[in-house]
C-alpha atoms as a PDB file:
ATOM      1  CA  UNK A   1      17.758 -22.778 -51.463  1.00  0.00           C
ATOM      2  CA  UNK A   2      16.211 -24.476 -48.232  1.00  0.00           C
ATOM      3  CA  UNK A   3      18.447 -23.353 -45.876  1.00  0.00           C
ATOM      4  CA  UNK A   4      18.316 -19.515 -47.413  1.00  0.00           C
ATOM      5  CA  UNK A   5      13.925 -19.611 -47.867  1.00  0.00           C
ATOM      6  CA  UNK A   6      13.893 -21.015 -44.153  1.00  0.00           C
ATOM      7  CA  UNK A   7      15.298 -18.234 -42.658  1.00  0.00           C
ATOM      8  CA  UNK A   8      12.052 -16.611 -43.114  1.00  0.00           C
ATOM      9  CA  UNK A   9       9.335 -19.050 -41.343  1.00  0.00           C
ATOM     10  CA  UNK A  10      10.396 -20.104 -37.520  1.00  0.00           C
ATOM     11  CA  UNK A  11      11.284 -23.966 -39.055  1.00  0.00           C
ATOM     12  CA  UNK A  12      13.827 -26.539 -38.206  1.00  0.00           C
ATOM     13  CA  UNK A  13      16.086 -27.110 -40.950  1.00  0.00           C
ATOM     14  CA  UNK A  14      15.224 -30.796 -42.224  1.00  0.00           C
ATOM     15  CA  UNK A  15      17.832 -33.229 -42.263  1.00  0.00           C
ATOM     16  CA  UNK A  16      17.600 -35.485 -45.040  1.00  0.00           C
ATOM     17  CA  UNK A  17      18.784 -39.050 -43.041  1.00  0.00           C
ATOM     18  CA  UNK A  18      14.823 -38.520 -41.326  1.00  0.00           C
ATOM     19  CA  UNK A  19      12.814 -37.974 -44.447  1.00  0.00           C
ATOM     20  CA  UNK A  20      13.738 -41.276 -45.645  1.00  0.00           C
ATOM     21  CA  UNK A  21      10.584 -43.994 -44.389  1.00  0.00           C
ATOM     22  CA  UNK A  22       9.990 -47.199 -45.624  1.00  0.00           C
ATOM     23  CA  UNK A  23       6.700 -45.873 -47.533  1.00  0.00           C
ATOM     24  CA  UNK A  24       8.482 -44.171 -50.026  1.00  0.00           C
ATOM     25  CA  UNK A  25      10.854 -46.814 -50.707  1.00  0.00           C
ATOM     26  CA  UNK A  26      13.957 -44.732 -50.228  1.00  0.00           C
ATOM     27  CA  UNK A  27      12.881 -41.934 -52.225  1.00  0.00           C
ATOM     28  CA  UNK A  28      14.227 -38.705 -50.416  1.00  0.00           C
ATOM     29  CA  UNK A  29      11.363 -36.844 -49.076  1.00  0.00           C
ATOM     30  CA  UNK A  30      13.030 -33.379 -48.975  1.00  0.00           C
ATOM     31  CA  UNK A  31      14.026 -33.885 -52.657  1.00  0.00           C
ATOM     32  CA  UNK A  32      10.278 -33.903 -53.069  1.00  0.00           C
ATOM     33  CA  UNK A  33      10.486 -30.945 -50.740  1.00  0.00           C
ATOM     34  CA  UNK A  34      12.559 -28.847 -52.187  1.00  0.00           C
ATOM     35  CA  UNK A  35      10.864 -30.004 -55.641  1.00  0.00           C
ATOM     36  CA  UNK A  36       7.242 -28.658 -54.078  1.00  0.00           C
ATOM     37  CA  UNK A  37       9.634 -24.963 -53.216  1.00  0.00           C
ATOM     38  CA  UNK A  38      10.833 -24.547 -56.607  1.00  0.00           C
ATOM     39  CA  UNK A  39       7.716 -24.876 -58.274  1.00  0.00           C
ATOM     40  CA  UNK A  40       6.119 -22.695 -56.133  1.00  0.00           C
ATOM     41  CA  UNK A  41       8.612 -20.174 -56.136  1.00  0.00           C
ATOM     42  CA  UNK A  42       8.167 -20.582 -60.283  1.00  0.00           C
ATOM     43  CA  UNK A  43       5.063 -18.856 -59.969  1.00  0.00           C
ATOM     44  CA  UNK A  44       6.496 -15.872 -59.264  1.00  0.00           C
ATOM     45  CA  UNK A  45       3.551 -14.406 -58.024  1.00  0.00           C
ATOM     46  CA  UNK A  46       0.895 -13.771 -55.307  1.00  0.00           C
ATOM     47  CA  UNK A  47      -1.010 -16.795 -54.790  1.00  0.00           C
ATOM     48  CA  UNK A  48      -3.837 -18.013 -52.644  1.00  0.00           C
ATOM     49  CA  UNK A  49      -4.029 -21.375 -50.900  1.00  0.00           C
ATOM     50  CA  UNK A  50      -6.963 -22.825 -50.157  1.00  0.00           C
ATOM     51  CA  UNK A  51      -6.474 -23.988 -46.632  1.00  0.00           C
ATOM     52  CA  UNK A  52      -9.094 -26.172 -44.723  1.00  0.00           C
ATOM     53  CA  UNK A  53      -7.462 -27.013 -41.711  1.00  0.00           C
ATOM     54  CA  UNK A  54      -6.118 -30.263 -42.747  1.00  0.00           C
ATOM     55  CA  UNK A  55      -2.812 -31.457 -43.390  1.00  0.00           C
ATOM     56  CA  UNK A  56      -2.603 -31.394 -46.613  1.00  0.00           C
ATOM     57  CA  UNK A  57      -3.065 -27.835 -47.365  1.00  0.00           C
ATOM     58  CA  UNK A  58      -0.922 -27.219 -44.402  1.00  0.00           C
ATOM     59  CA  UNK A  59       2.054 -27.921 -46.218  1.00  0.00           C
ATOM     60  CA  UNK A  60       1.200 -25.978 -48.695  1.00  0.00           C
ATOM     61  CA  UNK A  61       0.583 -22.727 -47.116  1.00  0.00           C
ATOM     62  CA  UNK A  62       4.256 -23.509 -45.258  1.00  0.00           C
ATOM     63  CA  UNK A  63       5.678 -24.068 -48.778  1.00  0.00           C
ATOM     64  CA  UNK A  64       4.055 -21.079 -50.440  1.00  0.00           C
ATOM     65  CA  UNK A  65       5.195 -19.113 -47.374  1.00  0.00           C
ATOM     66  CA  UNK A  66       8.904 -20.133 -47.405  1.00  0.00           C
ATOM     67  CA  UNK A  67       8.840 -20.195 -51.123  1.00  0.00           C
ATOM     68  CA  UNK A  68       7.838 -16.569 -51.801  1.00  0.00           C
ATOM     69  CA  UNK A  69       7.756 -14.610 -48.792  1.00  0.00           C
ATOM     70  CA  UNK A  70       4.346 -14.402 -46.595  1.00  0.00           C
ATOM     71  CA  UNK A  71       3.777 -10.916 -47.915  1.00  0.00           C
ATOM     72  CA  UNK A  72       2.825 -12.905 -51.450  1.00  0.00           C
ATOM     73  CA  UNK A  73       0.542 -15.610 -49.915  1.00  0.00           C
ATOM     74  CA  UNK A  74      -3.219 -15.331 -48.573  1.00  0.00           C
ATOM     75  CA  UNK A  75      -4.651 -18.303 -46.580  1.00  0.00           C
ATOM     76  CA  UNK A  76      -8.307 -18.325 -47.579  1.00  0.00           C
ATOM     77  CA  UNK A  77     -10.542 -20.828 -45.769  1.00  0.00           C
ATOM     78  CA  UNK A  78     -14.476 -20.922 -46.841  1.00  0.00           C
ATOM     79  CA  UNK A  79     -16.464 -19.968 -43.210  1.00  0.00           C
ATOM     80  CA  UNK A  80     -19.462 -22.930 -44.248  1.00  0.00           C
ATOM     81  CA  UNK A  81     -21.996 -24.545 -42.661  1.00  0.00           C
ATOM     82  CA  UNK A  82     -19.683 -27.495 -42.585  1.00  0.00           C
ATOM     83  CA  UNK A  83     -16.820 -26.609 -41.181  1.00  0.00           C
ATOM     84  CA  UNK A  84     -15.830 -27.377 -37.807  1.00  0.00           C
ATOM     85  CA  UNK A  85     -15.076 -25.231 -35.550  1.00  0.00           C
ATOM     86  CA  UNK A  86     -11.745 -26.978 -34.913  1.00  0.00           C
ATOM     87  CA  UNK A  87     -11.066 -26.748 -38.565  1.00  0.00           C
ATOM     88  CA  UNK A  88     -11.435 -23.166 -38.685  1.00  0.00           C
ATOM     89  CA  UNK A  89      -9.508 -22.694 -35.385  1.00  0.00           C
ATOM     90  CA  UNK A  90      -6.312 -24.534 -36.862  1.00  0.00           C
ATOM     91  CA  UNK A  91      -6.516 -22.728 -40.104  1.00  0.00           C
ATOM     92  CA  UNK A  92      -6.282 -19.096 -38.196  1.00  0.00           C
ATOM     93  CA  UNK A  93      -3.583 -20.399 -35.667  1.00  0.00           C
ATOM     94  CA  UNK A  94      -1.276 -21.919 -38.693  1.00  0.00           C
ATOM     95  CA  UNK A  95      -1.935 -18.514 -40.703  1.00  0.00           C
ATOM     96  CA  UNK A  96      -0.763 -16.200 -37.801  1.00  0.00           C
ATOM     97  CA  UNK A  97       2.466 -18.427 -37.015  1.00  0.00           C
ATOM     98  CA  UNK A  98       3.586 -18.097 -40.937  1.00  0.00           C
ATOM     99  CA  UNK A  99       2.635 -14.136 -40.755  1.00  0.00           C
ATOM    100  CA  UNK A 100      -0.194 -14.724 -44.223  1.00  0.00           C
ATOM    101  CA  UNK A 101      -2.992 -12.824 -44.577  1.00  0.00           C
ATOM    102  CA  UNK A 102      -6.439 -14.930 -43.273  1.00  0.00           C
ATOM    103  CA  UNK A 103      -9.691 -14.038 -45.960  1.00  0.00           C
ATOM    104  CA  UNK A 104     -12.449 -16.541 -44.428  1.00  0.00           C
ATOM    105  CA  UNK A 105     -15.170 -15.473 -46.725  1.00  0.00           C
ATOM    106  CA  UNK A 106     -18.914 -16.879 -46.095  1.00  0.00           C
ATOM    107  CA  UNK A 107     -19.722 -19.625 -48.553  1.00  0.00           C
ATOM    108  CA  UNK A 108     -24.166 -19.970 -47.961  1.00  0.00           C
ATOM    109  CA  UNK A 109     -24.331 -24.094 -49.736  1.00  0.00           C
ATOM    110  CA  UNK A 110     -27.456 -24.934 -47.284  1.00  0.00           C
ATOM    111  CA  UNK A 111     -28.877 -22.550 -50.203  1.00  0.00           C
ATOM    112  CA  UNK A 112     -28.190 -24.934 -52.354  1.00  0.00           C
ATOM    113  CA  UNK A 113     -30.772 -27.940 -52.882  1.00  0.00           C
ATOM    114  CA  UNK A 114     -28.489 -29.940 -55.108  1.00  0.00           C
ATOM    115  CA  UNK A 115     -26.179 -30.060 -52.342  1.00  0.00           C
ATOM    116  CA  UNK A 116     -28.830 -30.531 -49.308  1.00  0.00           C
ATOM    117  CA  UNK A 117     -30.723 -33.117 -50.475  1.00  0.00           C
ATOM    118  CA  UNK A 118     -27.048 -35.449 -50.430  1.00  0.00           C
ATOM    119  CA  UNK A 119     -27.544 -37.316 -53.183  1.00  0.00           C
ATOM    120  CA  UNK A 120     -23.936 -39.079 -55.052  1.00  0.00           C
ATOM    121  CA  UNK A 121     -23.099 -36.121 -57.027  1.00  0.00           C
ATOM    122  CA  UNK A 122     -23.121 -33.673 -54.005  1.00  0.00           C
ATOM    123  CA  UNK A 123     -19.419 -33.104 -53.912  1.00  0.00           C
ATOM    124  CA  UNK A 124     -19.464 -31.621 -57.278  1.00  0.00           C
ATOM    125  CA  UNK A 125     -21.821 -28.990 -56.588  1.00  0.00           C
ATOM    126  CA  UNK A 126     -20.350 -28.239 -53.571  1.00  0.00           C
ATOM    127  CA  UNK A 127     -17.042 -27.997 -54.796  1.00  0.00           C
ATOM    128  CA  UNK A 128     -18.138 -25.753 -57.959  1.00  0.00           C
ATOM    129  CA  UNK A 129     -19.957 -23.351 -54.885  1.00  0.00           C
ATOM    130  CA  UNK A 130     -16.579 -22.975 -53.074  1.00  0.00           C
ATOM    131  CA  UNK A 131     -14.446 -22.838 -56.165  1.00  0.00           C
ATOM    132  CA  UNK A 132     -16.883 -19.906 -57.559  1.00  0.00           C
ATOM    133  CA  UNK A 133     -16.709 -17.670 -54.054  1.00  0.00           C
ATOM    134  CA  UNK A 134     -13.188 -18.715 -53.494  1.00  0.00           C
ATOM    135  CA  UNK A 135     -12.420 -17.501 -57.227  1.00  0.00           C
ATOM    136  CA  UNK A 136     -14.764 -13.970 -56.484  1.00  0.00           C
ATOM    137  CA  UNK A 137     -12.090 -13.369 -53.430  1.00  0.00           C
ATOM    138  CA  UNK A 138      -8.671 -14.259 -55.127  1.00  0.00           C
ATOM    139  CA  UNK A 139     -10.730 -11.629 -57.704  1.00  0.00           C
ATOM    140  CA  UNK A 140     -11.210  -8.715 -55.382  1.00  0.00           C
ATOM    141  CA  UNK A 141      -7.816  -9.242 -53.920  1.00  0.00           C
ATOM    142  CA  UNK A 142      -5.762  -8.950 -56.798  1.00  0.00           C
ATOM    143  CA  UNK A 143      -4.783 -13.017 -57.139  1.00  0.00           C
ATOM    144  CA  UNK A 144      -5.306 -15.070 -60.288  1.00  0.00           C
ATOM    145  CA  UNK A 145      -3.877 -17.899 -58.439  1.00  0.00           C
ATOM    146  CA  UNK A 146      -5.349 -20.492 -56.336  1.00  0.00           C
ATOM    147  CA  UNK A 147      -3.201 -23.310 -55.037  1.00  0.00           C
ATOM    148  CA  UNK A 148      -5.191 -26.309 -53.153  1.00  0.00           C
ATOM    149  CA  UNK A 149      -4.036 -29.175 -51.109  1.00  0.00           C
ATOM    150  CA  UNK A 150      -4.425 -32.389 -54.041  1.00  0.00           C
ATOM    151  CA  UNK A 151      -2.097 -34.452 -53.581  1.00  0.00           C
ATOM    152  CA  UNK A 152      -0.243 -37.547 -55.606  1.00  0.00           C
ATOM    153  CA  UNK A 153      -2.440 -40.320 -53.505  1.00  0.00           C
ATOM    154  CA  UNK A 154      -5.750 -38.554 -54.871  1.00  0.00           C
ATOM    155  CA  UNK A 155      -6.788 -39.235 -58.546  1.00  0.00           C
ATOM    156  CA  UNK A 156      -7.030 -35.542 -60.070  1.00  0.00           C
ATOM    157  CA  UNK A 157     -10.433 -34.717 -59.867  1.00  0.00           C
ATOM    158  CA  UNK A 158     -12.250 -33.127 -62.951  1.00  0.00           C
ATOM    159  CA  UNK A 159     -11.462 -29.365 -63.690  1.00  0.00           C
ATOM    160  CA  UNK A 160     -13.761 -27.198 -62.881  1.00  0.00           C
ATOM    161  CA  UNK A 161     -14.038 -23.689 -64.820  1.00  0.00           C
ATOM    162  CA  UNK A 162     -13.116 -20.467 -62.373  1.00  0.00           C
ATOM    163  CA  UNK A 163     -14.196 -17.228 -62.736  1.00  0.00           C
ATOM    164  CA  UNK A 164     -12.778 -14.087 -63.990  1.00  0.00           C
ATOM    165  CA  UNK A 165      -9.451 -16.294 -65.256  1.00  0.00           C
ATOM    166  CA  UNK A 166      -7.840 -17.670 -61.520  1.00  0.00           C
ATOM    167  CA  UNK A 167      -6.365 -20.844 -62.100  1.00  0.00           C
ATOM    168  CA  UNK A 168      -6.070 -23.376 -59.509  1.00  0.00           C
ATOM    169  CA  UNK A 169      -3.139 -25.722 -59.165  1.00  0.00           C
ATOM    170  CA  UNK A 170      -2.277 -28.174 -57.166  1.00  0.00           C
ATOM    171  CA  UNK A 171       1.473 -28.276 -56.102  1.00  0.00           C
ATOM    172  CA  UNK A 172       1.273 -31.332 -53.589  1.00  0.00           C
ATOM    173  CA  UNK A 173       0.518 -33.236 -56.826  1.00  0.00           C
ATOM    174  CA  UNK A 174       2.730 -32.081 -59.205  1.00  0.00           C
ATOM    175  CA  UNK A 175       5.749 -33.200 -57.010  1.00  0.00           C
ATOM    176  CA  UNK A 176       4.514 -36.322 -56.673  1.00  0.00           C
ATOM    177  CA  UNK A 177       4.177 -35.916 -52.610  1.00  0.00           C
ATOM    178  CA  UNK A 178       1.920 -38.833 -51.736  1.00  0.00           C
ATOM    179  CA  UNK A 179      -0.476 -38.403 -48.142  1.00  0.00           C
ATOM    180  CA  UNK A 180       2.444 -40.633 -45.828  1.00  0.00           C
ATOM    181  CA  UNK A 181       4.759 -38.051 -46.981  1.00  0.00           C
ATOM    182  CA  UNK A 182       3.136 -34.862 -46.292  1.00  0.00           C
ATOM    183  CA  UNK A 183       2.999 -36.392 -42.546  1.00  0.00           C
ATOM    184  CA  UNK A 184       6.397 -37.153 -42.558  1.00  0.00           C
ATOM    185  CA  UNK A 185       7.740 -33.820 -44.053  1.00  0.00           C
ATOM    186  CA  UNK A 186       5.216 -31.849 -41.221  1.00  0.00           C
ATOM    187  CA  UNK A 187       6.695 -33.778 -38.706  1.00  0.00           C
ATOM    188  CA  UNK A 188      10.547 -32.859 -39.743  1.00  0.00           C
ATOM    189  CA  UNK A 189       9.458 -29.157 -40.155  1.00  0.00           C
ATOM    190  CA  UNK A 190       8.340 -29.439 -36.835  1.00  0.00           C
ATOM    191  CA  UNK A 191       4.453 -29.092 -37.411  1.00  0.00           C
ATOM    192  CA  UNK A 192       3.560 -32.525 -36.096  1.00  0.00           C
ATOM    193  CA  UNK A 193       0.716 -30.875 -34.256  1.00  0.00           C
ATOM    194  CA  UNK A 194      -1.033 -30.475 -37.369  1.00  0.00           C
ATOM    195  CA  UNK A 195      -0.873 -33.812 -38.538  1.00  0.00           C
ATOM    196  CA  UNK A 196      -4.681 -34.727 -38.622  1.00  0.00           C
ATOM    197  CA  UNK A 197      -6.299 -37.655 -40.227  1.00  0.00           C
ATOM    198  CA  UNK A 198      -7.850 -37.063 -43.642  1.00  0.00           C
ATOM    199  CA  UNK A 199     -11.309 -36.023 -43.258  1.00  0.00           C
ATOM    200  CA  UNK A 200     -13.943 -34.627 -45.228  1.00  0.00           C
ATOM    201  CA  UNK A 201     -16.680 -31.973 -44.483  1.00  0.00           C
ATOM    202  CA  UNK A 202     -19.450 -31.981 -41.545  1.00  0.00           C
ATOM    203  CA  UNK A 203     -22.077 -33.050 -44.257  1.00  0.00           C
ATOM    204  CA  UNK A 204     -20.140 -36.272 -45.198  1.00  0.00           C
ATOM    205  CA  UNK A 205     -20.696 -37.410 -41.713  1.00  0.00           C
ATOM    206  CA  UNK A 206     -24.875 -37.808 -42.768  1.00  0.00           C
ATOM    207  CA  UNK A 207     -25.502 -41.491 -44.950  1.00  0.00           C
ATOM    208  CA  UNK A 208     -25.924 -40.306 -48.277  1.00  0.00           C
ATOM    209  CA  UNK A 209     -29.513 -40.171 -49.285  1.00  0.00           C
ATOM    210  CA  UNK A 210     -30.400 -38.468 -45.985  1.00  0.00           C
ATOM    211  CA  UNK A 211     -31.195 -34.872 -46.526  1.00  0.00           C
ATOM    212  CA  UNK A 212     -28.977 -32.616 -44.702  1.00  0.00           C
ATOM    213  CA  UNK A 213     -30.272 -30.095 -42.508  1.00  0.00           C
ATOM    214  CA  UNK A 214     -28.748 -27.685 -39.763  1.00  0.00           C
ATOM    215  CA  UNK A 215     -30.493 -29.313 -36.943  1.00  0.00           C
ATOM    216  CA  UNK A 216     -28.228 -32.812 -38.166  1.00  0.00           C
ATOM    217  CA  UNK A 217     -25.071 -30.463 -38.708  1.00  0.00           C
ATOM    218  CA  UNK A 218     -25.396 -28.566 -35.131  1.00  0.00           C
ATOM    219  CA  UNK A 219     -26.053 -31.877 -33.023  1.00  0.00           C
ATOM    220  CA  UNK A 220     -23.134 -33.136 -35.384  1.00  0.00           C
ATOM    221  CA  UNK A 221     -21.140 -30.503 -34.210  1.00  0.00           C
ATOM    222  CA  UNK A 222     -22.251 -30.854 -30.731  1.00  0.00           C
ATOM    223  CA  UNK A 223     -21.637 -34.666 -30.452  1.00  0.00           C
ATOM    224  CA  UNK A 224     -17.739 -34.267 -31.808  1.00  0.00           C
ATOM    225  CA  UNK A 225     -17.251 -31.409 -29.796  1.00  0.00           C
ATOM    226  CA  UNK A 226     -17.889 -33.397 -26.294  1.00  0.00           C
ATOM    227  CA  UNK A 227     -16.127 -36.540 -27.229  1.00  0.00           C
ATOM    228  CA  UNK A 228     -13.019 -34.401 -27.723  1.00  0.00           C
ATOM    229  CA  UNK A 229     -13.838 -32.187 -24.125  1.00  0.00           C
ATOM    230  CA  UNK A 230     -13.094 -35.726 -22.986  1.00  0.00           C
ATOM    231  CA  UNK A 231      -9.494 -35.614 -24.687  1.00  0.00           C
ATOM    232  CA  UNK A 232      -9.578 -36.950 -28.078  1.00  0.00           C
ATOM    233  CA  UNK A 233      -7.685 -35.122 -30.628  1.00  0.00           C
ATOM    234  CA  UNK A 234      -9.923 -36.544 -33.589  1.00  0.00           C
ATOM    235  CA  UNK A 235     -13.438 -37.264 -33.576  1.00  0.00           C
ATOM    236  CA  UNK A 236     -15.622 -38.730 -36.477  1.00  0.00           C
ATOM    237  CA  UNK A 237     -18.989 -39.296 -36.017  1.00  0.00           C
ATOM    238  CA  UNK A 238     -21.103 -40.647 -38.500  1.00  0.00           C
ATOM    239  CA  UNK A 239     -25.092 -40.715 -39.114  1.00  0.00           C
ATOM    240  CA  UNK A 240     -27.942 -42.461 -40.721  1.00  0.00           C
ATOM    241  CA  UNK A 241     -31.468 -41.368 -39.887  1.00  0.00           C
ATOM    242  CA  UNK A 242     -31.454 -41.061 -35.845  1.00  0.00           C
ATOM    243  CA  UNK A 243     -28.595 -43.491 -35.565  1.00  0.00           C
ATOM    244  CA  UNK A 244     -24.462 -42.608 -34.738  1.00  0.00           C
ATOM    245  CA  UNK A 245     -21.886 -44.401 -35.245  1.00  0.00           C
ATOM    246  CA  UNK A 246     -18.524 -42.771 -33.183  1.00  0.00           C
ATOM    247  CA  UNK A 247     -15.143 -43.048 -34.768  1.00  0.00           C
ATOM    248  CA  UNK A 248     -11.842 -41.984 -33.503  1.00  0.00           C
ATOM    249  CA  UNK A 249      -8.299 -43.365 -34.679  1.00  0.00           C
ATOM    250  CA  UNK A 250      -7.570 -47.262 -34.173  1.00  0.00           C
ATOM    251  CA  UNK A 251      -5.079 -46.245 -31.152  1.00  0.00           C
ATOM    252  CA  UNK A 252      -7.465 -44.691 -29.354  1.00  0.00           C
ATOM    253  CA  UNK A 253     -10.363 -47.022 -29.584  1.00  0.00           C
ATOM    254  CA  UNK A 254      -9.679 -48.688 -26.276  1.00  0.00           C
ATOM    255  CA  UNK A 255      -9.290 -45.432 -24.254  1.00  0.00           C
ATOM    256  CA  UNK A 256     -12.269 -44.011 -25.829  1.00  0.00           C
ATOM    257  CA  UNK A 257     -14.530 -47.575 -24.456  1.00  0.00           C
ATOM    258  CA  UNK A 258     -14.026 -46.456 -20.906  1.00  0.00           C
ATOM    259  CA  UNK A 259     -16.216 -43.275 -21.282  1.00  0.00           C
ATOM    260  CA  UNK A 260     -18.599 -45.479 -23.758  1.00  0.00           C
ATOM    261  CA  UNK A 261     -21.796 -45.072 -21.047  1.00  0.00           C
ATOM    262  CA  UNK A 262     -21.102 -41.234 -20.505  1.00  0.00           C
ATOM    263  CA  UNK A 263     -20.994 -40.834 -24.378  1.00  0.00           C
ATOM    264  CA  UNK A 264     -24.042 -42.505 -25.221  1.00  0.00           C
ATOM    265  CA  UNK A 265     -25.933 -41.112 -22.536  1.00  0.00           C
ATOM    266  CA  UNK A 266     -25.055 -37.545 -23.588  1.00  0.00           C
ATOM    267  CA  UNK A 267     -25.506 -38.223 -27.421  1.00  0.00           C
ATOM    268  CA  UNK A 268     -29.084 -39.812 -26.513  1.00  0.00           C
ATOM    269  CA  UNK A 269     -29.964 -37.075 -24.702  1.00  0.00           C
ATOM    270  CA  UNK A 270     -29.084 -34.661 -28.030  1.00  0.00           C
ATOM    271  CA  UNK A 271     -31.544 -36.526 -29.390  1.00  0.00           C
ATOM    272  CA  UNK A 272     -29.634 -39.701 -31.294  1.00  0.00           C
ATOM    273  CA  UNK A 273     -31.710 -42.577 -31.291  1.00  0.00           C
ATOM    274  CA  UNK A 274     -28.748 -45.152 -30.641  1.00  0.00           C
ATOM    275  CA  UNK A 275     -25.221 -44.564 -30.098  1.00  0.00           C
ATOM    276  CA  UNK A 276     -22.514 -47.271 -31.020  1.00  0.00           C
ATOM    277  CA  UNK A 277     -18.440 -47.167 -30.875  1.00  0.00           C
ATOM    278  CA  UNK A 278     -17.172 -48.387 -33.572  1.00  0.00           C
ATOM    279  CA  UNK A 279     -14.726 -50.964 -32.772  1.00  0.00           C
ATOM    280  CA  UNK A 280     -12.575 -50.947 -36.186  1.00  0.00           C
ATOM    281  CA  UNK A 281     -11.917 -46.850 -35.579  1.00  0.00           C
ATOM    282  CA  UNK A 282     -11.928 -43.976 -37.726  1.00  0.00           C
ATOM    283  CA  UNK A 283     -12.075 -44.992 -41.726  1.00  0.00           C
ATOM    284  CA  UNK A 284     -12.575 -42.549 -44.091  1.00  0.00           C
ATOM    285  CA  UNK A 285     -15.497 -42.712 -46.414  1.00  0.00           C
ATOM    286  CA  UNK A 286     -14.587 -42.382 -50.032  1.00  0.00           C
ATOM    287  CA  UNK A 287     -16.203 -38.739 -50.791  1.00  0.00           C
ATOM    288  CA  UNK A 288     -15.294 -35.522 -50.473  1.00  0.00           C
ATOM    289  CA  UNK A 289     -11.687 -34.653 -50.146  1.00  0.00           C
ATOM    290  CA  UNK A 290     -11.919 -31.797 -46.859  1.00  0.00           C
ATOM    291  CA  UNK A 291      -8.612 -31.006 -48.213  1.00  0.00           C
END
């Protein structure tokens, strides 16, 4: 079946002897593969994925795609006050490479006190926000099926109701593909360049507790923007009050020192009170999944 579904997407076929890595213990990654196809292709039907620009639901807009055809997938990404601009940018590029459809419908959750004043349970209201639009859309274009980018290194979060009866699944999850995985079957597909480090929104970048505002997302926005002008691939950087804390990957910590004067001069100058580099690098903060 993987050889035949391949021949519609422009992908290497995978050969088995490099899916094998240490981290799964000799578990056969395109088994796990091919397990993620059938079950798409068991739908049988025109499904959405939800696709933020992150790895995750990268794979599975290339699985839906090679598992039913892109004529029966949409790529819906929610436009939102906090979503990068690189985010967005990926999601459109992947979607016209596969041939999908691209709805990127306007999601308003600065609207939204419970979610602006970033208190612990902001996640959930953001998430029911998206899920409710995201549901209205798969509505108006005739899918009852939403499939997201969970995946088996995630506990399952709890189900929230859609509207109008779409169901969202979560495909990643049910073949047991864990996060190392889904970067190692990318990389065999030849999609390496969208191997990104899990992330989470704009608005998980402000402390919790710290109300969030669109003058904190666009200097946000700003800040990372520069940092990568200056050649980083990944940029995290993360707020409390007036104070930011910079964040790439481990590996590129050291590079990233030798522009540490032109950085903090340009962040203090947006207005950021002080300006460190975190030494450690980039670790994601245990909130929302971006994926």
């Amino acid at each position: 079946m993987i050889s035949r579904l391949r021949k519609r997407l422009p992908i290497t076929p995978v050969r088995s002897d490099r899916l094998r890595t240490k981290q799964n213990r000799g578990i056969n990654v395109e088994t796990k593969y091919q397990q993620l196809l059938d079950n798409i292709a068991a739908y049988n039907k025109h499904v959405g994925v939800c696709v933020s620009g992150g790895s995750d639901s990268t794979l599975v807009l290339i699985a839906a795609a090679e598992a039913l055809g892109a004529d029966r997938v949409t790529a819906i990404t929610a436009n939102t006050a906090f979503i990068t601009g690189d985010e967005m940018s990926v999601a459109e590029e992947l979607a016209k490479k596969l041939g999908v459809v691209h709805l990127k419908p306007r999601v308003f959750l600065m609207q939204n006190e419970k979610i602006t004043r970033n208190d612990a349970k902001k996640c959930i209201y953001c998430k029911r926000d998206l899920v409710g639009t995201l549901s209205q859309v798969a509505v108006q274009n005739n899918i009852m099926l939403l499939l997201d980018g969970a995946h088996a290194s995630v506990a399952p979060d709890n189900k929230i109701s859609t509207h109008d009866g779409v169901c969202v699944m979560s495909p990643l999850r049910d073949a047991k593909i864990t996060r190392l995985e889904i970067e190692q079957i990318l990389k065999d597909l030849g999609f390496s360049k969208y191997i990104r480090p899990a992330s989470s929104c704009l608005a998980a970048r402000i402390a919790t507790g710290d109300p969030i505002t669109i003058k904190k997302l666009r200097w946000l926005r700003a800040a990372e923007n520069y940092i990568m002008s200056l050649g980083f691939d990944f940029v995290w950087v993360h707020v409390t009050g007036m104070d930011a804390d910079v964040q790439v990957p481990k590996s590129d910590v050291a590079r990233l020192l030798r522009f540490e004067e032109e950085i903090r001069a340009e962040l203090l100058d947006m207005g950021y009170r002080n300006v460190t580099i975190n030494p450690e690098g980039y670790k994601k903060i245990s909130q929302c999944i971006g994926d």
